[in-house]
C-alpha atoms as a PDB file:
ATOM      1  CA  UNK A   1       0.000   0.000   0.000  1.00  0.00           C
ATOM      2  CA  UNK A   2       1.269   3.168  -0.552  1.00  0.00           C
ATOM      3  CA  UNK A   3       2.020   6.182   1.792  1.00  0.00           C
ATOM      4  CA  UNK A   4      -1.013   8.033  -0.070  1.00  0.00           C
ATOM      5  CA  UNK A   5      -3.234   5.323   0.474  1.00  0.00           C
ATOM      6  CA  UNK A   6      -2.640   4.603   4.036  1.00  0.00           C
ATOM      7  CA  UNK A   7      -3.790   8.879   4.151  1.00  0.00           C
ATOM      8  CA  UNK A   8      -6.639   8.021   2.056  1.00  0.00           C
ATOM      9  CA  UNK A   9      -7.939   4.958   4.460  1.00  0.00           C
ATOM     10  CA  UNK A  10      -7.120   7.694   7.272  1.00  0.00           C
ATOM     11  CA  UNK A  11      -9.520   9.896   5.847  1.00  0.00           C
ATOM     12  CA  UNK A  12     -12.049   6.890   4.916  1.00  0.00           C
ATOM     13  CA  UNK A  13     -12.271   5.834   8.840  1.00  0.00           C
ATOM     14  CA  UNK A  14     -13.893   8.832  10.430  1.00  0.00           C
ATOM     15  CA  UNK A  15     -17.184   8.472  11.025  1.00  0.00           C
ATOM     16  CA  UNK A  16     -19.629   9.896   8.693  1.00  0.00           C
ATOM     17  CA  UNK A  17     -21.280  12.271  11.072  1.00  0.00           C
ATOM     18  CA  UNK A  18     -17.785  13.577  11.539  1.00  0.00           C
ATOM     19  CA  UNK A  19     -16.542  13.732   8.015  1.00  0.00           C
ATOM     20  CA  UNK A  20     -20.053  15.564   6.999  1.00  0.00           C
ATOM     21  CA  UNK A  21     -18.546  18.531   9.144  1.00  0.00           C
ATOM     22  CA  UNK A  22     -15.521  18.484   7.448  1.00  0.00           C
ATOM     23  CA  UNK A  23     -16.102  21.332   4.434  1.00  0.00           C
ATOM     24  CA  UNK A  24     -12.892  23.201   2.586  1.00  0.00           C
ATOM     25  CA  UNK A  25      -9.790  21.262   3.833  1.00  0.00           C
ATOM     26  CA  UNK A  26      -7.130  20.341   1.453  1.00  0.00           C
ATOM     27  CA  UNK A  27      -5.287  17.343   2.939  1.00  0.00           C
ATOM     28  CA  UNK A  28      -1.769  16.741   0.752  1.00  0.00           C
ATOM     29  CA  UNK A  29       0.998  14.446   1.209  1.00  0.00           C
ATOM     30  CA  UNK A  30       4.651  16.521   1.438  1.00  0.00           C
ATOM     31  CA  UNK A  31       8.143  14.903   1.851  1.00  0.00           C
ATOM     32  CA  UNK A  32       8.927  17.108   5.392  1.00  0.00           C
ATOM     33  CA  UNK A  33       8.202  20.342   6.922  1.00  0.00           C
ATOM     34  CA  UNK A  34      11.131  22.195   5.709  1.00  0.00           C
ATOM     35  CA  UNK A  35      11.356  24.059   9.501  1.00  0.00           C
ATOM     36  CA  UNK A  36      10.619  21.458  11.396  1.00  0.00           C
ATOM     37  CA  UNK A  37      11.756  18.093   9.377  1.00  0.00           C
ATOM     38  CA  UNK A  38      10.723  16.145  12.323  1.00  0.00           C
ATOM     39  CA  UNK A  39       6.938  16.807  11.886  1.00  0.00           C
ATOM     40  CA  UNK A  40       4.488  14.226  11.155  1.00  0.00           C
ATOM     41  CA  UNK A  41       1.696  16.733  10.097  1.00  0.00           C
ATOM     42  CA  UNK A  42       0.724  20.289  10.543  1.00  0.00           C
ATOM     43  CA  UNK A  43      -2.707  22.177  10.017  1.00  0.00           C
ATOM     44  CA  UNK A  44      -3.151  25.648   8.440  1.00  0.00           C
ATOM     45  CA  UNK A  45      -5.659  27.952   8.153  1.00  0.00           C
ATOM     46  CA  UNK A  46      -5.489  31.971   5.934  1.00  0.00           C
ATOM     47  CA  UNK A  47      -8.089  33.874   5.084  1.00  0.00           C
ATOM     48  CA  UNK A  48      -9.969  33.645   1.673  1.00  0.00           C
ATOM     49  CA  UNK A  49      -8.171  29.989   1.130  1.00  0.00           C
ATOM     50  CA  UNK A  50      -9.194  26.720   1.974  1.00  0.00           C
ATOM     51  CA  UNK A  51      -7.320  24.887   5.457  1.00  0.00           C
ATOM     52  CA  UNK A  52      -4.699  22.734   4.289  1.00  0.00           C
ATOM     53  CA  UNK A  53      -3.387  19.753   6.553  1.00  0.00           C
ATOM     54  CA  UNK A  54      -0.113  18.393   5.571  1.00  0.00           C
ATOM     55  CA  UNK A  55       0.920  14.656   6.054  1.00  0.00           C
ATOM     56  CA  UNK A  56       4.959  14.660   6.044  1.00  0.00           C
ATOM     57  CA  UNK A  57       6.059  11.462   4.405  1.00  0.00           C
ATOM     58  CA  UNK A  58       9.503  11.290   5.316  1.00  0.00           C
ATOM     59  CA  UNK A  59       9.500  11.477   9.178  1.00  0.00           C
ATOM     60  CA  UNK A  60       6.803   9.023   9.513  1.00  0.00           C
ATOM     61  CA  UNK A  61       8.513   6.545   6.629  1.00  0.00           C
ATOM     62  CA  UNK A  62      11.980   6.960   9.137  1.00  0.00           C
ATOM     63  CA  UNK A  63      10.128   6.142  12.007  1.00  0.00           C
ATOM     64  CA  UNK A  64       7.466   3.418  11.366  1.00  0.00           C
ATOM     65  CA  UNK A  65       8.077   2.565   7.732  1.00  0.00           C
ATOM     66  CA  UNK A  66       9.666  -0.999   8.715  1.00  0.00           C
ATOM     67  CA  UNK A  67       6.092  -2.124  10.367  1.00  0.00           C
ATOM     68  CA  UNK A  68       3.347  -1.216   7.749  1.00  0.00           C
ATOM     69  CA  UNK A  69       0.689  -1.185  10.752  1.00  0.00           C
ATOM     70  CA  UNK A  70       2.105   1.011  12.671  1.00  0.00           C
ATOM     71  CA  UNK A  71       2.576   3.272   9.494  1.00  0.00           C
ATOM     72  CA  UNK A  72      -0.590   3.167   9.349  1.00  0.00           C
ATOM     73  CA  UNK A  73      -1.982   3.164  12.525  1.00  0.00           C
ATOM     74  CA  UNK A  74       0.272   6.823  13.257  1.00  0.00           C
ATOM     75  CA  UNK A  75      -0.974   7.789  10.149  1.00  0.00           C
ATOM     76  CA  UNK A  76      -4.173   7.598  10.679  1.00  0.00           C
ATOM     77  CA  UNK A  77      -3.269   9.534  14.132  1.00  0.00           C
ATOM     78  CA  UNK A  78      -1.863  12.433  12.611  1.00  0.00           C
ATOM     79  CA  UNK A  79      -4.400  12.948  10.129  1.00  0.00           C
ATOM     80  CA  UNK A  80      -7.123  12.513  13.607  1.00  0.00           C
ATOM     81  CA  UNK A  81      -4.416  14.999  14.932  1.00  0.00           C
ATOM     82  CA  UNK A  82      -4.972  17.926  12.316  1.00  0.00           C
ATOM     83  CA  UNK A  83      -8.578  17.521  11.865  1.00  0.00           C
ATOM     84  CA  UNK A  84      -8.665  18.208  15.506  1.00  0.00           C
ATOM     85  CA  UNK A  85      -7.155  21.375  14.754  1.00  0.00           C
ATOM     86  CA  UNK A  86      -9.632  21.922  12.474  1.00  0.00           C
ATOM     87  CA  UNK A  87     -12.398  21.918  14.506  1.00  0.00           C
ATOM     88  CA  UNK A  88     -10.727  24.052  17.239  1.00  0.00           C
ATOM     89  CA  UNK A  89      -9.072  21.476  19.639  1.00  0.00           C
ATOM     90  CA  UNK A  90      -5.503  22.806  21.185  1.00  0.00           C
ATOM     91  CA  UNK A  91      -2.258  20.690  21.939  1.00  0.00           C
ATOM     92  CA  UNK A  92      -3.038  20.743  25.368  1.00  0.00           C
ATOM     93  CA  UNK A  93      -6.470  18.656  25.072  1.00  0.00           C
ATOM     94  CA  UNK A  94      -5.016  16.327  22.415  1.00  0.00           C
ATOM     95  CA  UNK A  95      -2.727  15.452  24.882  1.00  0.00           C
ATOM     96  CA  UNK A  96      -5.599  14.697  26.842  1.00  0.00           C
ATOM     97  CA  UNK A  97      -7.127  12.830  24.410  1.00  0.00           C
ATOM     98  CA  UNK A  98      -4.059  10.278  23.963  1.00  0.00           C
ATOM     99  CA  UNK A  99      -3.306  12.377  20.460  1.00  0.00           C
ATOM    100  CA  UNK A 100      -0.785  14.579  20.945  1.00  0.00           C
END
């Protein structure tokens, strides 16, 4: 399977009631974060464009790459992870959460 189907099956899991909610988001696969090349993902919002979430392929390949479920499975965590940006959770309560 590859990296931008593991995203895709991320995005496939939420619930429906969930992903209903989810309106103008861009999510787009991107080697690394070229400030912080460490990140797994990062959510961004501008006015007048759509929110963009970034899943970094290279960080998450180094780290979990060798065990395809947990690729997956922290995957499918940091794309939970943005889209809890999204809707207006902080790092502090994804922490809570068992997501940060």
């Amino acid at each position: 399977m590859t990296f931008e189907e593991h995203v895709r099956r991320a995005l496939d899991s939420l619930p429906p009631e969930l992903a209903a909610k989810v309106e103008n988001v861009a999510v787009v696969v991107e080697e690394e974060n070229a400030e912080e090349p460490d990140l797994y993902g990062l959510f961004e919002e501008h006015e007048f464009l759509p929110a963009r979430i970034a899943v970094y392929r290279r960080p998450l390949v180094a780290d979990y790459g060798s065990d395809a479920n947990a690729l997956e499975e922290e995957i499918r965590i940091t794309v939970l992870h943005e889209l809890a940006h999204y809707f207006g959770l902080d790092e502090a309560r994804l922490d809570e959460l068992g997501y940060g």
